[in-house]
Protein backbone atom coordinates (compact mmCIF):
# COMPACT_ATOMS: atom_id res chain seq x y z
CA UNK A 1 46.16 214.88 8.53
CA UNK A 2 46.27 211.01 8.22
CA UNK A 3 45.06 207.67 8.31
CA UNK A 4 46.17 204.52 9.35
CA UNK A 5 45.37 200.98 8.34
CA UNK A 6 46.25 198.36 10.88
CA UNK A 7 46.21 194.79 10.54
CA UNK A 8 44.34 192.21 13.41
CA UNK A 9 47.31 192.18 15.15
CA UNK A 10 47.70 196.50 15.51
CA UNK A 11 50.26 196.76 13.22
CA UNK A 12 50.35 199.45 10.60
CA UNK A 13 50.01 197.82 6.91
CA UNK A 14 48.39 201.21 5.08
CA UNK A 15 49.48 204.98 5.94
CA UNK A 16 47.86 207.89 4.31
CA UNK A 17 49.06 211.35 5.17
CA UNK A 18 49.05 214.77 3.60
CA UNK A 19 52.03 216.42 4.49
CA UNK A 20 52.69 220.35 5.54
CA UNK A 21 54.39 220.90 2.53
CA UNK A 22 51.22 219.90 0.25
CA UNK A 23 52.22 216.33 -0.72
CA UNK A 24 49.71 213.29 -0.64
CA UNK A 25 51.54 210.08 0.35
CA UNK A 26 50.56 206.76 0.58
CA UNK A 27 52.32 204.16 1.89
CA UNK A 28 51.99 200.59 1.83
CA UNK A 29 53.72 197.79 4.87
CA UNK A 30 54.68 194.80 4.66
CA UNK A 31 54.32 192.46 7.71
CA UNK A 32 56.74 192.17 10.56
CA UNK A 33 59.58 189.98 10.49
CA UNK A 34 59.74 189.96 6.16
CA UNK A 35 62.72 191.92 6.07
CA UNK A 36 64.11 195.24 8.01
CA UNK A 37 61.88 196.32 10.76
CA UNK A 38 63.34 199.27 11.35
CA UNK A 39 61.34 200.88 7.88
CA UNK A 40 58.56 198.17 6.47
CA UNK A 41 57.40 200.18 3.38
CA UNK A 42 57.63 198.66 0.63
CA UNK A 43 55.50 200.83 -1.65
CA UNK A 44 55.07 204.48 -1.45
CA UNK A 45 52.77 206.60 -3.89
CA UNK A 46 52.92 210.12 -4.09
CA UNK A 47 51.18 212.86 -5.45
CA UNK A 48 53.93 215.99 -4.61
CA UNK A 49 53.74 219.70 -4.02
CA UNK A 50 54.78 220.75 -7.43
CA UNK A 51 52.74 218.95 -9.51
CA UNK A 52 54.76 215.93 -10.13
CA UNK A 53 54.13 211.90 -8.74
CA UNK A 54 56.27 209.15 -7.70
CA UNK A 55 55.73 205.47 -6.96
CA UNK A 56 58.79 203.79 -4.88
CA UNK A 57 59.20 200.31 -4.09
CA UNK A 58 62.02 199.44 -1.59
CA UNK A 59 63.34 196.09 -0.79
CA UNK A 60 63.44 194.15 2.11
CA UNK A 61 66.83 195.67 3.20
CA UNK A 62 64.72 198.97 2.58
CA UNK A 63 67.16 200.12 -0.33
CA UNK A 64 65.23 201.88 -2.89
CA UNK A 65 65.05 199.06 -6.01
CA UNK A 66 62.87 200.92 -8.32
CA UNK A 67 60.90 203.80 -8.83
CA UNK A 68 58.18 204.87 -11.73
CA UNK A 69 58.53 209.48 -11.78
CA UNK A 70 57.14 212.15 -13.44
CA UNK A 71 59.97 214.74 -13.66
CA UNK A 72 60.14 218.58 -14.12
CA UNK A 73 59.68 218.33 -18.21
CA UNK A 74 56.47 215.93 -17.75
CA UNK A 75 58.48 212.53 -18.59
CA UNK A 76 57.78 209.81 -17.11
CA UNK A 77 60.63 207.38 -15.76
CA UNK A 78 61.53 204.00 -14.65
CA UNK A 79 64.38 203.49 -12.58
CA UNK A 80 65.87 200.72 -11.18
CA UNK A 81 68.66 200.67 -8.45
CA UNK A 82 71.38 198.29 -6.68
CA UNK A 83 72.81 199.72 -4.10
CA UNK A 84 74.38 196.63 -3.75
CA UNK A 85 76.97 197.02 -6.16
CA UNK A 86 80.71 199.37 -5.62
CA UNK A 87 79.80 201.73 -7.05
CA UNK A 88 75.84 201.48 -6.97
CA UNK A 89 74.22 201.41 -10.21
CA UNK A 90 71.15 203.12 -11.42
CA UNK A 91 69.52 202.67 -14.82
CA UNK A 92 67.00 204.60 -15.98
CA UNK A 93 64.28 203.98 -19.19
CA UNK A 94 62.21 206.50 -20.33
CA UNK A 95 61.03 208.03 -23.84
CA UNK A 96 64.15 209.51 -24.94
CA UNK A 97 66.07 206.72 -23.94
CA UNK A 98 67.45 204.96 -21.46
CA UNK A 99 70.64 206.08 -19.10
CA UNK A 100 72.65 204.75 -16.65
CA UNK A 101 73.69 206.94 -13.87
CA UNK A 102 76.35 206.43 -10.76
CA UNK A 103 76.13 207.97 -8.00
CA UNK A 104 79.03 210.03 -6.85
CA UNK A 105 80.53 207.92 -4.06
């Protein structure tokens, strides 16, 4: 179950689906031709299966740079990502703290 928001030009800018597993997404497009094609979301809200939310915001290369979670104990996160780096860094901020994490390679 879906819908779709095109622009005047019939190009998607606003998906809205609920998946078979029981998650409610929400995704936001950017316009052709402002970065990858091959994936234009840029913002994705979601309201999962278990309980928990997420709100992802990928870059124009379609790397994930950030993401704002609700995790298994009922934190809530920011995390921000380069994937540009060797290794890629992520750095987390939350309540307890913040963290930096790298990925195993």
């Amino acid at each position: 179950v879906g819908l779709r928001i095109n622009d005047d030009r019939g190009v998607e800018r606003l998906g809205m689906s609920l998946q078979p597993n029981g998650s409610m997404v929400l995704g936001f497009d950017a316009p052709p031709g402002t970065g990858d094609d091959r994936n234009r979301e840029r913002i994705t809200i979601v309201a999962d299966e278990m309980g928990g939310a997420h709100i992802r915001f990928l870059d124009r290369r379609t790397s994930e740079a950030g993401r704002m979670y609700l995790d298994q104990q009922n934190q809530v996160w920011m995390q921000f990502s380069d994937y540009t780096r060797k290794p890629p860094l992520i750095r987390r901020t939350g309540v307890s703290g913040d963290e930096v994490i790298r990925p195993p390679q």
